[in-house]
PDB file of N, CA and C in Angstrom:
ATOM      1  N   UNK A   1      10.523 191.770 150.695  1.00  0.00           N
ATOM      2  CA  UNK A   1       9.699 192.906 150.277  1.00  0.00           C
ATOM      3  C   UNK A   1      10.381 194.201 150.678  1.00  0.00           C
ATOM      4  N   UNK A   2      10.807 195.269 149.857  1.00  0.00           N
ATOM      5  CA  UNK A   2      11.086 196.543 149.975  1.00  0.00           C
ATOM      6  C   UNK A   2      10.375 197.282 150.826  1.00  0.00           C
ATOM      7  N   UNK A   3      10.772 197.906 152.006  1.00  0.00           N
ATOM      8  CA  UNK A   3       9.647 199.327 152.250  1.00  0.00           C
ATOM      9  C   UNK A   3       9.254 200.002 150.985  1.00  0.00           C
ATOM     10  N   UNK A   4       8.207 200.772 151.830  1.00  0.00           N
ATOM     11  CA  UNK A   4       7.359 201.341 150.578  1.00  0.00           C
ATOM     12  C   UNK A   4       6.612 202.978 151.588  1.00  0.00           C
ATOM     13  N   UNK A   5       7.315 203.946 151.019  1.00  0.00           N
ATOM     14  CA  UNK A   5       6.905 204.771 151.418  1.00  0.00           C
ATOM     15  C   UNK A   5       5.130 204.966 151.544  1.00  0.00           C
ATOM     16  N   UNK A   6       4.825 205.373 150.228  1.00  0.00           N
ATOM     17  CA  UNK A   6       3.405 204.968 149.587  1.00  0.00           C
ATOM     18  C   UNK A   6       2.957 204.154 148.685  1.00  0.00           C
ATOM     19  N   UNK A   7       2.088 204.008 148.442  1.00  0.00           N
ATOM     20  CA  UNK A   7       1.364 202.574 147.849  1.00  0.00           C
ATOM     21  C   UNK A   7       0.262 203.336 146.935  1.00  0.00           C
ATOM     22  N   UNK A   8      -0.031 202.754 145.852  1.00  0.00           N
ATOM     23  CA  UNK A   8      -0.396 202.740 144.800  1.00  0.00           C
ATOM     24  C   UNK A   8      -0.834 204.195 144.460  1.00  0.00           C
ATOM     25  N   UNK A   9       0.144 205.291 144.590  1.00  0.00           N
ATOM     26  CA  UNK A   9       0.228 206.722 143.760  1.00  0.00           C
ATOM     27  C   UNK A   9       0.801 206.742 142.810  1.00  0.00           C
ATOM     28  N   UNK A  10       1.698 206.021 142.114  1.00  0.00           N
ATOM     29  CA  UNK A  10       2.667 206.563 140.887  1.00  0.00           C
ATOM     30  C   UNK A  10       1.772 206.896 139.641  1.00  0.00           C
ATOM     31  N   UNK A  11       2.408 208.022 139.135  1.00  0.00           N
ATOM     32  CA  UNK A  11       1.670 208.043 137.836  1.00  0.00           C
ATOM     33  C   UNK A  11       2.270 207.176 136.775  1.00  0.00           C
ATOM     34  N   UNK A  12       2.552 206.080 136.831  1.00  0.00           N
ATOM     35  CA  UNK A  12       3.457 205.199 135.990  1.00  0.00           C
ATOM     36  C   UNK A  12       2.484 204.692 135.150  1.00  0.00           C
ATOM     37  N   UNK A  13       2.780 204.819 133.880  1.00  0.00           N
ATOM     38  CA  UNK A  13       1.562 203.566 132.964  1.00  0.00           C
ATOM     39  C   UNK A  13       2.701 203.314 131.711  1.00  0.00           C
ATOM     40  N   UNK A  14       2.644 201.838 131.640  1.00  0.00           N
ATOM     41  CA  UNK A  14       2.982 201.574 130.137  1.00  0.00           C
ATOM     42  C   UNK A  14       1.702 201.387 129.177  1.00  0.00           C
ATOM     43  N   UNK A  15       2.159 201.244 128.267  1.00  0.00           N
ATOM     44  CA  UNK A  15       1.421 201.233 126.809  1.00  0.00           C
ATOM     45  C   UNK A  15       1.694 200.072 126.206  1.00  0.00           C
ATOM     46  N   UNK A  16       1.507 198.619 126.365  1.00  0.00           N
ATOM     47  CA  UNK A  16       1.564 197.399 126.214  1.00  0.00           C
ATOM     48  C   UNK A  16       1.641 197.532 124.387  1.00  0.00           C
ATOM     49  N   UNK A  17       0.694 197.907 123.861  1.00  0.00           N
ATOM     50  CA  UNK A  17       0.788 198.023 122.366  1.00  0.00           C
ATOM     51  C   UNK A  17       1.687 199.002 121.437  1.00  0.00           C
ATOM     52  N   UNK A  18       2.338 199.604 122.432  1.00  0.00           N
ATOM     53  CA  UNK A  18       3.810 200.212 121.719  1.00  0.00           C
ATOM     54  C   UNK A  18       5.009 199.335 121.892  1.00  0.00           C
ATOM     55  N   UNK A  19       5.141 198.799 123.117  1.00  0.00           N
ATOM     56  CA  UNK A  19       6.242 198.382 123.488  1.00  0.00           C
ATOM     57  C   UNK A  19       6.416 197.160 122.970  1.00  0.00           C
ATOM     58  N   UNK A  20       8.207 197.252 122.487  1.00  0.00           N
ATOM     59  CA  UNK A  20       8.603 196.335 121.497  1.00  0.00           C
ATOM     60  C   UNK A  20       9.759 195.706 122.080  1.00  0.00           C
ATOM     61  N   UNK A  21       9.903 195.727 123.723  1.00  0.00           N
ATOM     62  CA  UNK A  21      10.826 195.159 124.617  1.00  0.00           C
ATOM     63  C   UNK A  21      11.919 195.190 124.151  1.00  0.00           C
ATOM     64  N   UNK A  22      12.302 196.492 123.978  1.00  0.00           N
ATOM     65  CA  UNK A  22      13.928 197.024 124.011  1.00  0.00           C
ATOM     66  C   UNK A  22      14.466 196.481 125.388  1.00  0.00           C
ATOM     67  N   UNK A  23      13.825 196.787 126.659  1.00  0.00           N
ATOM     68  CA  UNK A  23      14.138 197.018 127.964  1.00  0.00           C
ATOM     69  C   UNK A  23      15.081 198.226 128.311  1.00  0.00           C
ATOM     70  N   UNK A  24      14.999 198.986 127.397  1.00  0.00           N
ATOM     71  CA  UNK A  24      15.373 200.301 127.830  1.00  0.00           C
ATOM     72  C   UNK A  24      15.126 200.688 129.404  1.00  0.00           C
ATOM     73  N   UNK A  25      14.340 201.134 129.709  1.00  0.00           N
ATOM     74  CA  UNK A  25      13.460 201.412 130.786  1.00  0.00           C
ATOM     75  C   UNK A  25      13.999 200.135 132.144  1.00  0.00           C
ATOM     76  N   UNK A  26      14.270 199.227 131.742  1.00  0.00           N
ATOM     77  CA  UNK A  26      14.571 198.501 132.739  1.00  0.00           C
ATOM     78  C   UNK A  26      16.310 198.867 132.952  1.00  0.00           C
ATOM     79  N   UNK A  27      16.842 198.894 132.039  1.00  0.00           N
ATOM     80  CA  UNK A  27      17.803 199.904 132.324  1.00  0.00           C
ATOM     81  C   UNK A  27      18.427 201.190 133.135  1.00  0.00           C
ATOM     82  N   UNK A  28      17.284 201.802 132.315  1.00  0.00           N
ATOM     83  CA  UNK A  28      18.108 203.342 133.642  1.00  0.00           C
ATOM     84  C   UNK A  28      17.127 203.701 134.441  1.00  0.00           C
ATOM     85  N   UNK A  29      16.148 202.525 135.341  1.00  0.00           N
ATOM     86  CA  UNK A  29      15.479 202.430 136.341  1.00  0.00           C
ATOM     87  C   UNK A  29      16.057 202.363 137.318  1.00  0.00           C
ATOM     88  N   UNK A  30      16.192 203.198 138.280  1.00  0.00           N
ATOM     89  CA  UNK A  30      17.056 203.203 139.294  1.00  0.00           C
ATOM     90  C   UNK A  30      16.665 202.246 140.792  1.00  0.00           C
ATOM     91  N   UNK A  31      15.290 201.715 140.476  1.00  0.00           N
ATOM     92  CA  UNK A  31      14.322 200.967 141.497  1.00  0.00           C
ATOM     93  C   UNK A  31      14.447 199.775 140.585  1.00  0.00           C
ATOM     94  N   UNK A  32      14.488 199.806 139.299  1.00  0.00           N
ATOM     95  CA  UNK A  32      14.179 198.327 139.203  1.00  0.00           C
ATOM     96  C   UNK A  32      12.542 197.592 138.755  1.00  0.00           C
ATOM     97  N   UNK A  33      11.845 199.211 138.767  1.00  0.00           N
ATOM     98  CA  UNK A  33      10.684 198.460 138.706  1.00  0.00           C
ATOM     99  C   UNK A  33      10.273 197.768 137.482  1.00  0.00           C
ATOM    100  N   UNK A  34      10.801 197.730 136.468  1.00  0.00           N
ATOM    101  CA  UNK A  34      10.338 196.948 135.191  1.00  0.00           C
ATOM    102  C   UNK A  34      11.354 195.604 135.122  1.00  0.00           C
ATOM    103  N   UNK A  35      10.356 194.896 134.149  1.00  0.00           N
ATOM    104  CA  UNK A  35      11.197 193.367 133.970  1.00  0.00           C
ATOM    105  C   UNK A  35      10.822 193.052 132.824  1.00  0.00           C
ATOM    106  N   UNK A  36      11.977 192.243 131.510  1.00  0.00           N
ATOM    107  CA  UNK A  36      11.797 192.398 130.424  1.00  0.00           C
ATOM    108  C   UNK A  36      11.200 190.391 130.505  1.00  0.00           C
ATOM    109  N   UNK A  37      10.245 190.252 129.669  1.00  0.00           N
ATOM    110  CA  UNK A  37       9.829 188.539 129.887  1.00  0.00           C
ATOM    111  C   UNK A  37       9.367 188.544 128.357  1.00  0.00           C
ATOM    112  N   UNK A  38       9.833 187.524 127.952  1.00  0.00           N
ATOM    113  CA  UNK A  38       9.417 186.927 126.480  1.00  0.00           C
ATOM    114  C   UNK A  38       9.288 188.404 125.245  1.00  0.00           C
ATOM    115  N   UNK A  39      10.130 188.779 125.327  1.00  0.00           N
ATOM    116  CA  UNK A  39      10.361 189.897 124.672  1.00  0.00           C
ATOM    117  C   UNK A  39       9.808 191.403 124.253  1.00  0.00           C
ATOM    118  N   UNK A  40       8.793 191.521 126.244  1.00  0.00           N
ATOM    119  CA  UNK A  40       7.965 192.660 126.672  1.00  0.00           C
ATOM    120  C   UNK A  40       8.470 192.832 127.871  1.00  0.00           C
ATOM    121  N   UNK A  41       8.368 193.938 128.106  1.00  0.00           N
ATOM    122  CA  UNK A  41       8.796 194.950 129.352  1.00  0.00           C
ATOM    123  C   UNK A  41       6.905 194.793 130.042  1.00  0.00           C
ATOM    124  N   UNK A  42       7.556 194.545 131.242  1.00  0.00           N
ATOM    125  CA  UNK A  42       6.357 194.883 131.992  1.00  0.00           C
ATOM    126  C   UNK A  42       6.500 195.878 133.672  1.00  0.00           C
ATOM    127  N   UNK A  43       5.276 195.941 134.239  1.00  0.00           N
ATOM    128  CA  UNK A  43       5.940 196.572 135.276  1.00  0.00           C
ATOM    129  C   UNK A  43       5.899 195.490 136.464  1.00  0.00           C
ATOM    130  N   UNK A  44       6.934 195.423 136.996  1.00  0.00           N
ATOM    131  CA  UNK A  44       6.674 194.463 138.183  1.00  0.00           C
ATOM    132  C   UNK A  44       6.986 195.108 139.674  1.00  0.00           C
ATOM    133  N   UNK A  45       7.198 196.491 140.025  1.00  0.00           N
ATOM    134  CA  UNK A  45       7.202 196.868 141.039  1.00  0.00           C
ATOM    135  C   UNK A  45       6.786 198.434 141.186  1.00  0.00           C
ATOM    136  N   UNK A  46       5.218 198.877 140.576  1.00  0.00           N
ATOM    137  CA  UNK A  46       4.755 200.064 140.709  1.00  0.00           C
ATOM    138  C   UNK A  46       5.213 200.820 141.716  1.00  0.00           C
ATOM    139  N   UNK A  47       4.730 200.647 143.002  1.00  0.00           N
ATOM    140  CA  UNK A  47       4.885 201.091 144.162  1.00  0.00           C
ATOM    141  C   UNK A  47       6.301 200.996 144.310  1.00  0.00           C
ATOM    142  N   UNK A  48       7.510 200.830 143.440  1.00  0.00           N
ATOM    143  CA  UNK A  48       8.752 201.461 143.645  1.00  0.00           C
ATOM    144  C   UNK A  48       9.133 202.449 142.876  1.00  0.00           C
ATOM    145  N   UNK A  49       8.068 202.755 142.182  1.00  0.00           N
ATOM    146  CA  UNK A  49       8.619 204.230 140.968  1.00  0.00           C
ATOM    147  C   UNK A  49       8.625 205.659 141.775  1.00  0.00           C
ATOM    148  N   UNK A  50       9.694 205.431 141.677  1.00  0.00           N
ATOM    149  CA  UNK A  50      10.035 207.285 142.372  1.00  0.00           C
ATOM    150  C   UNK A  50       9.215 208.419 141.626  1.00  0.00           C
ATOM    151  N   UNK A  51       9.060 208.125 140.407  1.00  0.00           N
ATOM    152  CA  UNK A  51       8.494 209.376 139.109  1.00  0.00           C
ATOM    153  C   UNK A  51       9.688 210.267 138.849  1.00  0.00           C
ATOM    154  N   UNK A  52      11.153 209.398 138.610  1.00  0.00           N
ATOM    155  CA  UNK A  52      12.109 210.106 138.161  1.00  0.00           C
ATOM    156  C   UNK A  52      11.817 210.648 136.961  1.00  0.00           C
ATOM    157  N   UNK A  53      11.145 209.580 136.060  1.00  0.00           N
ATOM    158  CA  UNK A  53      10.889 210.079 134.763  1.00  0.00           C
ATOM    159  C   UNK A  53      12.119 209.673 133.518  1.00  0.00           C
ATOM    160  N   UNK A  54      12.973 208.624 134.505  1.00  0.00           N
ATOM    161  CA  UNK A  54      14.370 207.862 133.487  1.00  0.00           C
ATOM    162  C   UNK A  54      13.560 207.646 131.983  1.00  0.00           C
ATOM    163  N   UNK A  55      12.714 206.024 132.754  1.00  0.00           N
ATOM    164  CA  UNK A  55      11.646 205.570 131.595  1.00  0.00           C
ATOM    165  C   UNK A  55      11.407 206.199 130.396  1.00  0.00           C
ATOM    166  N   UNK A  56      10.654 207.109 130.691  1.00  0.00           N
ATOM    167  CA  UNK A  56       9.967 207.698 129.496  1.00  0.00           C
ATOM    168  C   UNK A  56      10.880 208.387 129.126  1.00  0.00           C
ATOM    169  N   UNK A  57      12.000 208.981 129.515  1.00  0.00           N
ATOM    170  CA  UNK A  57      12.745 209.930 128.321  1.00  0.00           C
ATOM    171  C   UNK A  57      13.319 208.711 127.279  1.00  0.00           C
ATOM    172  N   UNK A  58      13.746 207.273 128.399  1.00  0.00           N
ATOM    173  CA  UNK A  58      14.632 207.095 126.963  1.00  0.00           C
ATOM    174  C   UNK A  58      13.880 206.064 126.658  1.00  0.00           C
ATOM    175  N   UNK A  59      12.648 206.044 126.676  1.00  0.00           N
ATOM    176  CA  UNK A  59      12.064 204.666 125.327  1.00  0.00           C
ATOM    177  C   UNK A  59      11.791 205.160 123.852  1.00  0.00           C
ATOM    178  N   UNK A  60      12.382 204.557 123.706  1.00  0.00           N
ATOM    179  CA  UNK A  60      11.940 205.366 122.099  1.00  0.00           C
ATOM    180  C   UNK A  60      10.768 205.283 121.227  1.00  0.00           C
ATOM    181  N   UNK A  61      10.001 204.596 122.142  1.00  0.00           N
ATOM    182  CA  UNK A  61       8.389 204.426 121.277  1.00  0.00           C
ATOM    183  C   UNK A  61       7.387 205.189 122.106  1.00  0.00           C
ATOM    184  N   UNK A  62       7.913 206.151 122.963  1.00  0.00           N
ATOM    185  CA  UNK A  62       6.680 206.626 124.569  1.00  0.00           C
ATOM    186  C   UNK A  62       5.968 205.409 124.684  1.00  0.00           C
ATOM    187  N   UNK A  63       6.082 204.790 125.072  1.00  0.00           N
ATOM    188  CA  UNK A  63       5.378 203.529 125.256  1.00  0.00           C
ATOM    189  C   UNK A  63       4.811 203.904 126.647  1.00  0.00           C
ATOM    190  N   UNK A  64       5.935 204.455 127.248  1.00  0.00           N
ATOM    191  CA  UNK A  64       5.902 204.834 129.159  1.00  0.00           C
ATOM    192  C   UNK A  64       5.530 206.296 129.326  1.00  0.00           C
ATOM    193  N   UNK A  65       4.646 206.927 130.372  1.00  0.00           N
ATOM    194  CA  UNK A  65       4.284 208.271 130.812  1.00  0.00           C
ATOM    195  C   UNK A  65       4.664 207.954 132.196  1.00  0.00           C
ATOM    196  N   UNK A  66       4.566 209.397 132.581  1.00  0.00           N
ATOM    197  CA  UNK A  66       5.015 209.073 134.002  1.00  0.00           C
ATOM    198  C   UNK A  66       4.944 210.604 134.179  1.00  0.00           C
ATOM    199  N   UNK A  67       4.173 211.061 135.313  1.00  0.00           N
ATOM    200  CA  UNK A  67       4.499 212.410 136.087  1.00  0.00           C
ATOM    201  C   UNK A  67       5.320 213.285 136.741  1.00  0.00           C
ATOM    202  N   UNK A  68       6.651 213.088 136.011  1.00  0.00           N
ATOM    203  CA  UNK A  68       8.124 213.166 136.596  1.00  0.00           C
ATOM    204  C   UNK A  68       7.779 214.621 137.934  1.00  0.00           C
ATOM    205  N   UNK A  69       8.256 214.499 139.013  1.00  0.00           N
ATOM    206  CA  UNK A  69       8.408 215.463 140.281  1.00  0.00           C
ATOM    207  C   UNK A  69       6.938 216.204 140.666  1.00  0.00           C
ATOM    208  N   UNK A  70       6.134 214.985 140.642  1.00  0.00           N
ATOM    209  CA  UNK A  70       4.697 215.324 141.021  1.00  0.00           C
ATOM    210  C   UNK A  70       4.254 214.430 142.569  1.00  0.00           C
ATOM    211  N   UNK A  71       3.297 215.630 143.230  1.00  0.00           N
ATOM    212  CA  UNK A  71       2.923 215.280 144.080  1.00  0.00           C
ATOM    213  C   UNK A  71       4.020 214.407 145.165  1.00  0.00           C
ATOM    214  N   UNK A  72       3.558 213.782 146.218  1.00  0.00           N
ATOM    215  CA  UNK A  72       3.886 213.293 147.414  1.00  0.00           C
ATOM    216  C   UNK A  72       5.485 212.549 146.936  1.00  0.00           C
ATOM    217  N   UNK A  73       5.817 211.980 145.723  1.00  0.00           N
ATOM    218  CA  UNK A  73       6.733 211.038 144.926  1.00  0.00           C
ATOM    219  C   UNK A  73       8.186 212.543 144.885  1.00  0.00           C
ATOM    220  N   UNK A  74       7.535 213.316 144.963  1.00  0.00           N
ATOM    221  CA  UNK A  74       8.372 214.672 144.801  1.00  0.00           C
ATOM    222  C   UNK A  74       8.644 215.109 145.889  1.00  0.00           C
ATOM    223  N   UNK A  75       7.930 215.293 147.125  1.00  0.00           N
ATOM    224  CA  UNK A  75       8.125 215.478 148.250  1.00  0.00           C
ATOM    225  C   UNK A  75       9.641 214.443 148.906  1.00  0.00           C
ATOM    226  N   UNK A  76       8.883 213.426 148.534  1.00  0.00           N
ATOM    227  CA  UNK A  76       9.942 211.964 149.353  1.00  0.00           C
ATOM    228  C   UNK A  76      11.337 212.637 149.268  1.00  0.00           C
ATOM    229  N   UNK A  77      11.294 212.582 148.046  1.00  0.00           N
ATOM    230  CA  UNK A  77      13.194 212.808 146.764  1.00  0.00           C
ATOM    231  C   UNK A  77      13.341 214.035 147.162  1.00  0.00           C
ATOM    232  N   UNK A  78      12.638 215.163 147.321  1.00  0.00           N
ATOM    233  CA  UNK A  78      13.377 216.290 148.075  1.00  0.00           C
ATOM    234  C   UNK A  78      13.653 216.109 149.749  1.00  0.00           C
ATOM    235  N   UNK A  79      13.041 215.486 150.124  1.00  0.00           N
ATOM    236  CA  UNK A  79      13.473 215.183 151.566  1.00  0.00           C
ATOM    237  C   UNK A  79      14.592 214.543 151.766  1.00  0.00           C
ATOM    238  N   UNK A  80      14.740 213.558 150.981  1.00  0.00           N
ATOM    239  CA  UNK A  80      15.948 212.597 150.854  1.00  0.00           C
ATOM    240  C   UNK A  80      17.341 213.720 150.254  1.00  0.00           C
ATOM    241  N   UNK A  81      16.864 214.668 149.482  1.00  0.00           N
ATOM    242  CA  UNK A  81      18.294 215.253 148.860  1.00  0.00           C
ATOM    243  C   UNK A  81      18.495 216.274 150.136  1.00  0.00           C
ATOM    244  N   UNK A  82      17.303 216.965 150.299  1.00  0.00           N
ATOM    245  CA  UNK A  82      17.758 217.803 151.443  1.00  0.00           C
ATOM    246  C   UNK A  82      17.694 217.429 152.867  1.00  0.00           C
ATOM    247  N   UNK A  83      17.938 216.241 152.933  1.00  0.00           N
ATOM    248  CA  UNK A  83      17.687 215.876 154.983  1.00  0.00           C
ATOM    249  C   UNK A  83      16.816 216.100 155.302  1.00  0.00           C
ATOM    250  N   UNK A  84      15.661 216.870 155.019  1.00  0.00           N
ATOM    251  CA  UNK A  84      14.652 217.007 155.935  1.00  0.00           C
ATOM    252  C   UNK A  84      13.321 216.153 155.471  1.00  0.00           C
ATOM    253  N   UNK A  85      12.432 216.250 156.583  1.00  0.00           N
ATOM    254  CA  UNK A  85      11.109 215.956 156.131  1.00  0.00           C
ATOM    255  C   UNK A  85      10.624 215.971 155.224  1.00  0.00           C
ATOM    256  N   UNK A  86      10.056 214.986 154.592  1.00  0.00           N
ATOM    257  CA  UNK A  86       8.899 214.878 153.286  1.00  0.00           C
ATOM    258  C   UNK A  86       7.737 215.769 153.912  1.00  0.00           C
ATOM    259  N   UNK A  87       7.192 216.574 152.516  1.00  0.00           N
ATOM    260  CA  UNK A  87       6.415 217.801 153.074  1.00  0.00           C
ATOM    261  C   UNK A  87       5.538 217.844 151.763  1.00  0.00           C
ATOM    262  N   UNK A  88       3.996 216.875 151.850  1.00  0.00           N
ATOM    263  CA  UNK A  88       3.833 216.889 150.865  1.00  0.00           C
ATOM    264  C   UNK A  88       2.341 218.437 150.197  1.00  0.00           C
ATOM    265  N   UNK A  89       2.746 219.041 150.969  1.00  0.00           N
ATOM    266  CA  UNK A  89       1.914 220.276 151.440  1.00  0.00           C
ATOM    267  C   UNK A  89       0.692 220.115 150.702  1.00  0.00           C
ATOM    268  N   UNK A  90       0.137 219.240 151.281  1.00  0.00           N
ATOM    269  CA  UNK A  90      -1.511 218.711 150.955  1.00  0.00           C
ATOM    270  C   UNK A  90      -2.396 219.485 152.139  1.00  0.00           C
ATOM    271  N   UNK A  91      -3.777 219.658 151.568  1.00  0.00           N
ATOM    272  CA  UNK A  91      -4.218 220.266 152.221  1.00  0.00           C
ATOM    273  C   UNK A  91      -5.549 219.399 152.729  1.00  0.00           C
ATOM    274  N   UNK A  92      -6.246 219.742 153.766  1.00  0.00           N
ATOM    275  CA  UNK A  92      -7.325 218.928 154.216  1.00  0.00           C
ATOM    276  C   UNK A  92      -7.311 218.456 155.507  1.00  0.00           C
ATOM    277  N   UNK A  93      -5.739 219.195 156.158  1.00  0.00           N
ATOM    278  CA  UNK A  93      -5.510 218.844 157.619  1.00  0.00           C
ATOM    279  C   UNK A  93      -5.143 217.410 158.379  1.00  0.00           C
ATOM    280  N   UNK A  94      -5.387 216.556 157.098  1.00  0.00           N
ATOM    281  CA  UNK A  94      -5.143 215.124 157.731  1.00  0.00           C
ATOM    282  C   UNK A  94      -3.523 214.847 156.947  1.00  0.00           C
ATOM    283  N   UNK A  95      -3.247 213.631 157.290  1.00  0.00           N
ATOM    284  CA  UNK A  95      -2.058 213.210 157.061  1.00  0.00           C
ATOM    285  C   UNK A  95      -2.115 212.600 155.237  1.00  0.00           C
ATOM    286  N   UNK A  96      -1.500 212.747 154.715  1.00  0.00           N
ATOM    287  CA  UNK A  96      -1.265 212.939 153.255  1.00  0.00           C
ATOM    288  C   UNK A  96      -0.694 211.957 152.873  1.00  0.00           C
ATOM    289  N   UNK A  97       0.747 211.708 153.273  1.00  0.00           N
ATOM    290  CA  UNK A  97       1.520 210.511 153.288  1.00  0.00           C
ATOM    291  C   UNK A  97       1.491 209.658 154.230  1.00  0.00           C
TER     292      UNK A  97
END
C-alpha cells in the first residue's frame, strides 16, 4: 500500500458512459491511478490522484474531470516543488490536512 497524504479529496470522476477504453489516461498518469480491464478504463487508485489534470486534457471523449491545482492536492505539489511545507491555508483553526 502507497502512503497517502489524504484520503478521499480528489476531485477525480470518470464518466463510465463516455469512455471507450482508449487508456489514454492510464498513460500520462503519473500515479498510476487508472487501469484499463476488458476494454474500460477504470479508477483503481483515487486517493493517488494528485489533480495534475494529465487525464482530462488528453481523453478525447472528457470522459474524465478533475479539479486540476485545487485545494489541499495543490498545496502538497507546491510543497514538494518548493521544499517547504504543505500550506493548505484553510481556515477554521484546526488541522486541514
Amino acid at each position: 500500500m502507497k502512503d497517502r497524504y489524504l484520503r478521499n479529496v480528489a476531485t477525480l470522476r470518470l464518466l463510465d458512459e463516455k469512455c471507450f477504453g482508449c487508456g489514454r489516461c492510464a498513460e500520462v498518469c503519473p500515479h498510476r491511478v487508472f487501469i484499463v480491464e476488458d476494454k474500460k478504463v477504470r479508477i483503481k487508485d483515487k486517493d493517488g490522484c494528485m489533480e495534475c489534470g494529465a487525464c482530462a486534457k488528453n481523453c478525447p471523449v472528457n470522459a474524465i474531470t478533475v479539479k486540476a491545482g485545487v485545494g489541499c492536492a495543490y498545496a502538497v505539489i507546491m510543497g514538494w516543488l518548493t521544499g517547504s511545507e504543505p500550506s493548505c491555508d484553510c481556515s477554521g483553526g484546526g488541522e486541514c490536512c
